[in-house]
C-alpha atoms as a PDB file:
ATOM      1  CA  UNK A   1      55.194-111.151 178.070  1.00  0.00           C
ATOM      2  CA  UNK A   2      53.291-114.281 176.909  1.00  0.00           C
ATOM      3  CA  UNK A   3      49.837-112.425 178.210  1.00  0.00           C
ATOM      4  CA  UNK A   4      50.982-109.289 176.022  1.00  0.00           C
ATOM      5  CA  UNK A   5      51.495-111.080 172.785  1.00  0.00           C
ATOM      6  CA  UNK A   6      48.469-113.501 172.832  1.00  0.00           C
ATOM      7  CA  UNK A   7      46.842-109.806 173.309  1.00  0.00           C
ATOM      8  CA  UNK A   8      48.143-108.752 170.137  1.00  0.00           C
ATOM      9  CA  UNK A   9      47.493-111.848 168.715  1.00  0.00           C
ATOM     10  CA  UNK A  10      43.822-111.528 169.181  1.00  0.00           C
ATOM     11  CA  UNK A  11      43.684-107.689 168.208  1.00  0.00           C
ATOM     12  CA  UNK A  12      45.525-108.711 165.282  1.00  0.00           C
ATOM     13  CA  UNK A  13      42.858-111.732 164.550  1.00  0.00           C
ATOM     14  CA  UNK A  14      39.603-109.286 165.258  1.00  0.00           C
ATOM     15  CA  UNK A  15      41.120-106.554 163.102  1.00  0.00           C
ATOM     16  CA  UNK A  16      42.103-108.884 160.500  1.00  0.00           C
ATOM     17  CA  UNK A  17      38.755-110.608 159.883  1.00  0.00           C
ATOM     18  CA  UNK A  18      36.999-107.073 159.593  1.00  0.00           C
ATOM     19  CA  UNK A  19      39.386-105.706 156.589  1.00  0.00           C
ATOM     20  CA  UNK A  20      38.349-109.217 155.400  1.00  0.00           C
ATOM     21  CA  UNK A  21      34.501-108.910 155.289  1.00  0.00           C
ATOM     22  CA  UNK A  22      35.203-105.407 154.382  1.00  0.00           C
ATOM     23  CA  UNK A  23      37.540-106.400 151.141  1.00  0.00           C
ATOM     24  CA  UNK A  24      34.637-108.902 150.496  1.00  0.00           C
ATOM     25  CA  UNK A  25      31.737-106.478 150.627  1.00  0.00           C
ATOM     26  CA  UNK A  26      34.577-104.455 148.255  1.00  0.00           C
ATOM     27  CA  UNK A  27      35.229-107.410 145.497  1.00  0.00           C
ATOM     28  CA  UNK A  28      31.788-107.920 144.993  1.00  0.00           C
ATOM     29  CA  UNK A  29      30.319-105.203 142.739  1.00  0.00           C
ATOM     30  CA  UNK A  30      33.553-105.383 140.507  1.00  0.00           C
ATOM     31  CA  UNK A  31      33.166-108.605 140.634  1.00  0.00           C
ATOM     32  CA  UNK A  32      29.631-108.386 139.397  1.00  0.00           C
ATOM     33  CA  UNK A  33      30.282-105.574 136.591  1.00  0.00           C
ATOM     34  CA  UNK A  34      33.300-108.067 135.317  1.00  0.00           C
ATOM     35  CA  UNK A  35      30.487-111.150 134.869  1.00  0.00           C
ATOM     36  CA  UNK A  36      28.227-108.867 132.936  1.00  0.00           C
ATOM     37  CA  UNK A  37      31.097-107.415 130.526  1.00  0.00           C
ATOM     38  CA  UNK A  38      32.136-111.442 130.254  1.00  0.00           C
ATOM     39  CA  UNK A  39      28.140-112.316 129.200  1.00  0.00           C
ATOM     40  CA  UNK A  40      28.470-109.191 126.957  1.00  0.00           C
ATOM     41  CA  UNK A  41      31.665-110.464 125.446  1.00  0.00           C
ATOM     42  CA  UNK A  42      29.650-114.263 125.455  1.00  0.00           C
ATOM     43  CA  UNK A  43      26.784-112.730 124.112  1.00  0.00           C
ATOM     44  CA  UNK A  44      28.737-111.045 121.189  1.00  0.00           C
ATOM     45  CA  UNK A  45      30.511-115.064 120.487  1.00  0.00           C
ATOM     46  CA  UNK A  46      27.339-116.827 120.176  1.00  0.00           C
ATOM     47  CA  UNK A  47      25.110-114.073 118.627  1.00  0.00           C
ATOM     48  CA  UNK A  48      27.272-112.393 116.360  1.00  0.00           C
ATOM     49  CA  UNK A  49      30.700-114.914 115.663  1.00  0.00           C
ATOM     50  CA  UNK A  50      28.236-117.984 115.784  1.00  0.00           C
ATOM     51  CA  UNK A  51      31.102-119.651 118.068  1.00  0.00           C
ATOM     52  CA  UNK A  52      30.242-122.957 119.551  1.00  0.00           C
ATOM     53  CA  UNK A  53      29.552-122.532 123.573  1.00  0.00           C
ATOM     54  CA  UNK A  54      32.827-124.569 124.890  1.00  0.00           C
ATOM     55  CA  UNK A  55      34.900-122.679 122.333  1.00  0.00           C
ATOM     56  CA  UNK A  56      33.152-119.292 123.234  1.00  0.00           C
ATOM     57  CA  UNK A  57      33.766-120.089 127.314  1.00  0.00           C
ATOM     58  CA  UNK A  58      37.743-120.625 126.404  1.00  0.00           C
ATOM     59  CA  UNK A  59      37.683-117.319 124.397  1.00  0.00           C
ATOM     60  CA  UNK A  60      36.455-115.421 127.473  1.00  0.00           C
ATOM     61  CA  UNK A  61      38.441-117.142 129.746  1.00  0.00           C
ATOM     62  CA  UNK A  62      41.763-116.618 127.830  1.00  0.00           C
ATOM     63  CA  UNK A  63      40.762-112.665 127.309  1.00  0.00           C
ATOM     64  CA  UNK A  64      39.650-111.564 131.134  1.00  0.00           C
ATOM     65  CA  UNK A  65      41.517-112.239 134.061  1.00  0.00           C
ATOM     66  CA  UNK A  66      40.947-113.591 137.714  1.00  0.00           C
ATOM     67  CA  UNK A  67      38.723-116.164 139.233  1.00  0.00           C
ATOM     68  CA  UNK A  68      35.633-115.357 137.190  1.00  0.00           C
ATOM     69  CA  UNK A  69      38.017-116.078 133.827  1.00  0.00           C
ATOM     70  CA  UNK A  70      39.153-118.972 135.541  1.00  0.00           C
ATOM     71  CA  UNK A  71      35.490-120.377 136.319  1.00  0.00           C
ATOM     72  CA  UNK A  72      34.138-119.609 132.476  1.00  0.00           C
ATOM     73  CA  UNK A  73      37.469-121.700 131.293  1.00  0.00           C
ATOM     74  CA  UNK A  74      36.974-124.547 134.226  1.00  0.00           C
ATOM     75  CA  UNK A  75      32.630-124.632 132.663  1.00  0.00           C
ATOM     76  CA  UNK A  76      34.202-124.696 129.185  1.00  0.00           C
ATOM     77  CA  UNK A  77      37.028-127.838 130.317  1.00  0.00           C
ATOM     78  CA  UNK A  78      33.759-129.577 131.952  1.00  0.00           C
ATOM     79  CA  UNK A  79      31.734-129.040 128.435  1.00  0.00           C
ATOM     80  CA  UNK A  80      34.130-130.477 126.494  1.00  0.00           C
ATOM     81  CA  UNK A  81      35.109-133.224 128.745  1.00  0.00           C
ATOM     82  CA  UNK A  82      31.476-134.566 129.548  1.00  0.00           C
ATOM     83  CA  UNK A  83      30.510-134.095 126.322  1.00  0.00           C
ATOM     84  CA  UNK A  84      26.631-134.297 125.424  1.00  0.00           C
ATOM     85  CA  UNK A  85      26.237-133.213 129.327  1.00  0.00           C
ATOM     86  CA  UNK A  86      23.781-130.800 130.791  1.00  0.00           C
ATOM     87  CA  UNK A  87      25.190-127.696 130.274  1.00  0.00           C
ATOM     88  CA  UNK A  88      23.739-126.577 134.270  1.00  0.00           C
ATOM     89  CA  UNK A  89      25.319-129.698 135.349  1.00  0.00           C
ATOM     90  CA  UNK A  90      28.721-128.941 133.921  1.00  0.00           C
ATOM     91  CA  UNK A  91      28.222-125.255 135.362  1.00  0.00           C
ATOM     92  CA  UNK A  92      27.628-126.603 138.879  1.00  0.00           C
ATOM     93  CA  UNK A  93      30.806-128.154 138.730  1.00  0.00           C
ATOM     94  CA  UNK A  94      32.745-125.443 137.912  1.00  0.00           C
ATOM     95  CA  UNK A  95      30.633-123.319 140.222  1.00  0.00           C
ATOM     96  CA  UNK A  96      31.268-125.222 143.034  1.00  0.00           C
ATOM     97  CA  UNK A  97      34.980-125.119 142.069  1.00  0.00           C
ATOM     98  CA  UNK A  98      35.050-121.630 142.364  1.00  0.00           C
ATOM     99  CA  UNK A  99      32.811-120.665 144.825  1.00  0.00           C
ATOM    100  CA  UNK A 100      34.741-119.989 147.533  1.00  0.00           C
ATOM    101  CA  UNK A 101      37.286-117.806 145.127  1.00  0.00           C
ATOM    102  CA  UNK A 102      34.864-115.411 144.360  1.00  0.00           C
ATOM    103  CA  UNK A 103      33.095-112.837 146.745  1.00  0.00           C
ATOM    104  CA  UNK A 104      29.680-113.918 145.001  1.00  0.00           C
ATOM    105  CA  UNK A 105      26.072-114.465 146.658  1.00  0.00           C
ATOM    106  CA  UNK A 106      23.839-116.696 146.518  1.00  0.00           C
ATOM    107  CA  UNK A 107      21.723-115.201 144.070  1.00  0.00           C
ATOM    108  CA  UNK A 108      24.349-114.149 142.261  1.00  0.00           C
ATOM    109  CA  UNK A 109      25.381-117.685 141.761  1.00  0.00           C
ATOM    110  CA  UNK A 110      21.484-118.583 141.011  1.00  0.00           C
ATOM    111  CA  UNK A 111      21.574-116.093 138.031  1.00  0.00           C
ATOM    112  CA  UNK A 112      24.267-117.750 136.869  1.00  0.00           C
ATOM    113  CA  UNK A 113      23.157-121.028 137.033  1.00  0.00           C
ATOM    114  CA  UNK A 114      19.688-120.604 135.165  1.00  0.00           C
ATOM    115  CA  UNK A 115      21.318-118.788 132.153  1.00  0.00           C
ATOM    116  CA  UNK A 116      23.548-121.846 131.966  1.00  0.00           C
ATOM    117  CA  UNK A 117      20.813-124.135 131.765  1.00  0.00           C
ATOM    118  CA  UNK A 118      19.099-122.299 128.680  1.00  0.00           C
ATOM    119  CA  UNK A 119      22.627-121.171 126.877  1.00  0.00           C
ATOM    120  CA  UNK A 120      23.665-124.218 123.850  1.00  0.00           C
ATOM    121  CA  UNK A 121      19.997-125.275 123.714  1.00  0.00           C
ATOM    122  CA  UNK A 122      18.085-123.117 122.050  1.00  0.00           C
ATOM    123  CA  UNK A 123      18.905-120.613 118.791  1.00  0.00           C
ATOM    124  CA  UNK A 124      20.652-117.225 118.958  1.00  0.00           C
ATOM    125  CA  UNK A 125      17.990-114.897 119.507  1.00  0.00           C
ATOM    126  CA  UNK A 126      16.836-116.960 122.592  1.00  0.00           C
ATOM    127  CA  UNK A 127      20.468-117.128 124.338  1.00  0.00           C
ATOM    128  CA  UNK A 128      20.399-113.679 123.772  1.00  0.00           C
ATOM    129  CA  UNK A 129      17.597-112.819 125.400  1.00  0.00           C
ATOM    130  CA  UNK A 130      18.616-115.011 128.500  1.00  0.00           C
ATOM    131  CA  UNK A 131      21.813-113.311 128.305  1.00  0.00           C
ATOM    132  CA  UNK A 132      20.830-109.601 128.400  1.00  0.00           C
ATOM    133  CA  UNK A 133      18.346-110.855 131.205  1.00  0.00           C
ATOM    134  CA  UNK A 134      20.849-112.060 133.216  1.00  0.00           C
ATOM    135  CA  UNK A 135      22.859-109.107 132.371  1.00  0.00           C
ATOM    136  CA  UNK A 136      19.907-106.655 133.866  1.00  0.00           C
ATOM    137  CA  UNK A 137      19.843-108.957 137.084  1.00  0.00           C
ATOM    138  CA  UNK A 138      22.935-108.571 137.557  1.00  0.00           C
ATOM    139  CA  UNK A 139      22.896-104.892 137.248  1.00  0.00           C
ATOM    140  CA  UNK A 140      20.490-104.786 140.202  1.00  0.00           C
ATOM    141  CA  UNK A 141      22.820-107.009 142.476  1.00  0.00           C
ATOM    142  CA  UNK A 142      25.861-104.720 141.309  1.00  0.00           C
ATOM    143  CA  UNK A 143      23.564-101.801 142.497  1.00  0.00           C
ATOM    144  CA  UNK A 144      22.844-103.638 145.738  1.00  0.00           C
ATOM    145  CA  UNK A 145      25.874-104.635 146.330  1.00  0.00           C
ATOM    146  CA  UNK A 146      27.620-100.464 145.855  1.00  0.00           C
ATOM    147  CA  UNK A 147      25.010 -99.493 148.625  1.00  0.00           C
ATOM    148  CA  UNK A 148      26.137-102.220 150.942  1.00  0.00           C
ATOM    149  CA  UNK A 149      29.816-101.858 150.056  1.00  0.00           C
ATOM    150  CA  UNK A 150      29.047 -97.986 150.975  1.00  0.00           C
ATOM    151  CA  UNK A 151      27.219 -98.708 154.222  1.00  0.00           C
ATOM    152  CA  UNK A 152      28.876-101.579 155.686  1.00  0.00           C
ATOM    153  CA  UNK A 153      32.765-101.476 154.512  1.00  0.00           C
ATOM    154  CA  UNK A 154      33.944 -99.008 157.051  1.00  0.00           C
ATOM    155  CA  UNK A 155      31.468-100.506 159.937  1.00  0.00           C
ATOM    156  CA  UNK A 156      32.804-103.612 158.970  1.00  0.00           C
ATOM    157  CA  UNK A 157      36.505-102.211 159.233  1.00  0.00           C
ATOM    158  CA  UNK A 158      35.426-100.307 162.460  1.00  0.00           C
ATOM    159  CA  UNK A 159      33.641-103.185 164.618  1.00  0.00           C
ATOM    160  CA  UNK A 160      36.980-105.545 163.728  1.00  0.00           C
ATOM    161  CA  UNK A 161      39.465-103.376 165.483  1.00  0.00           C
ATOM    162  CA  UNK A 162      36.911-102.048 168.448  1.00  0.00           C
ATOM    163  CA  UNK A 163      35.848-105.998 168.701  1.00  0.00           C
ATOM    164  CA  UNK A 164      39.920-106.801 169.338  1.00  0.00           C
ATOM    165  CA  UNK A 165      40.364-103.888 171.768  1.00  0.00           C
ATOM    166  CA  UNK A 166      37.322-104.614 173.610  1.00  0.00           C
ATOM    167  CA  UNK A 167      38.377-108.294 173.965  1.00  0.00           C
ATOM    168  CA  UNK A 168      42.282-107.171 175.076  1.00  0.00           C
ATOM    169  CA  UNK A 169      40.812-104.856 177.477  1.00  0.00           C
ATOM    170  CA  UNK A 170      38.699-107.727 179.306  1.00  0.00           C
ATOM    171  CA  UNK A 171      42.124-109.822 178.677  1.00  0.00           C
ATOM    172  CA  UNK A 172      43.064-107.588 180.844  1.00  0.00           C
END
């Protein structure tokens, strides 16, 4: 009896962990598209409305939802509160915060990061132009990240379940 559940217990664990690369390899290109509409939106604050960068990071974090809306309003907190900071240094922070919330890669992260250090120190046109480059880097990564979602989500899926009935077999 004891043999037959710690069998099921590691099907269940092998099984489990490939729906959870697969949901990963799922969250990332929404993930993606929902940073560029919140740059959009950020663009639009500092551009158009003139809004101050802490006060335009609360706006975006009080309008979109989820860990990416939680990051933008933990960056704005870290603005305000270390006031006269480096705006990358205030990023990290809520960066590393975050990181492990959000199905992000490393370059998605280092995107990220090098807009921060150029948005608040420069005029509008500039940050805008950092923005909508970040914005079309982004878009590549999104478009990476649909054709590995496509090839790898159901191999992902497939190799956690055979991996758990190949290791209850030898269990066996």
């Amino acid at each position: 009896m004891l043999k037959l559940i710690g069998a099921a217990m590691v099907f269940g664990s092998c099984a489990a962990f490939g729906f959870l690369v697969a949901r990963q390899l799922a969250l990332r290109p929404r993930q993606l598209l929902q940073l560029e509409q919140m740059l959009r939106v950020l663009e639009t604050e500092i551009v158009y409305r003139c809004t101050p960068l802490p006060l335009a990071l609360r706006h975006l974090a009080e309008r979109f939802r989820g860990p990416l809306a939680a990051l933008f309003g933990q960056a704005a907190a870290n603005l305000e509160e270390m006031d006269g900071a480096d705006n990358r240094l205030c990023w990290e922070r809520a960066v590393q915060q975050y990181r492990g919330a959000l199905a992000l890669k490393e370059g998605d992260w280092a995107i990220l990061l090098e807009l921060a250090a150029s948005l608040g120190r420069s005029d509008r046109l500039h940050q805008q132009r950092h923005i909508t480059a970040a914005c079309a880097h982004l878009r590549a990564e999104e478009a990476l990240a649909r054709e590995d979602q496509r090839r790898y989500e159901k191999m992902a899926k497939s190799l956690g379940v055979l991996t758990g009935l190949l290791v209850v077999l030898l269990m066996y």
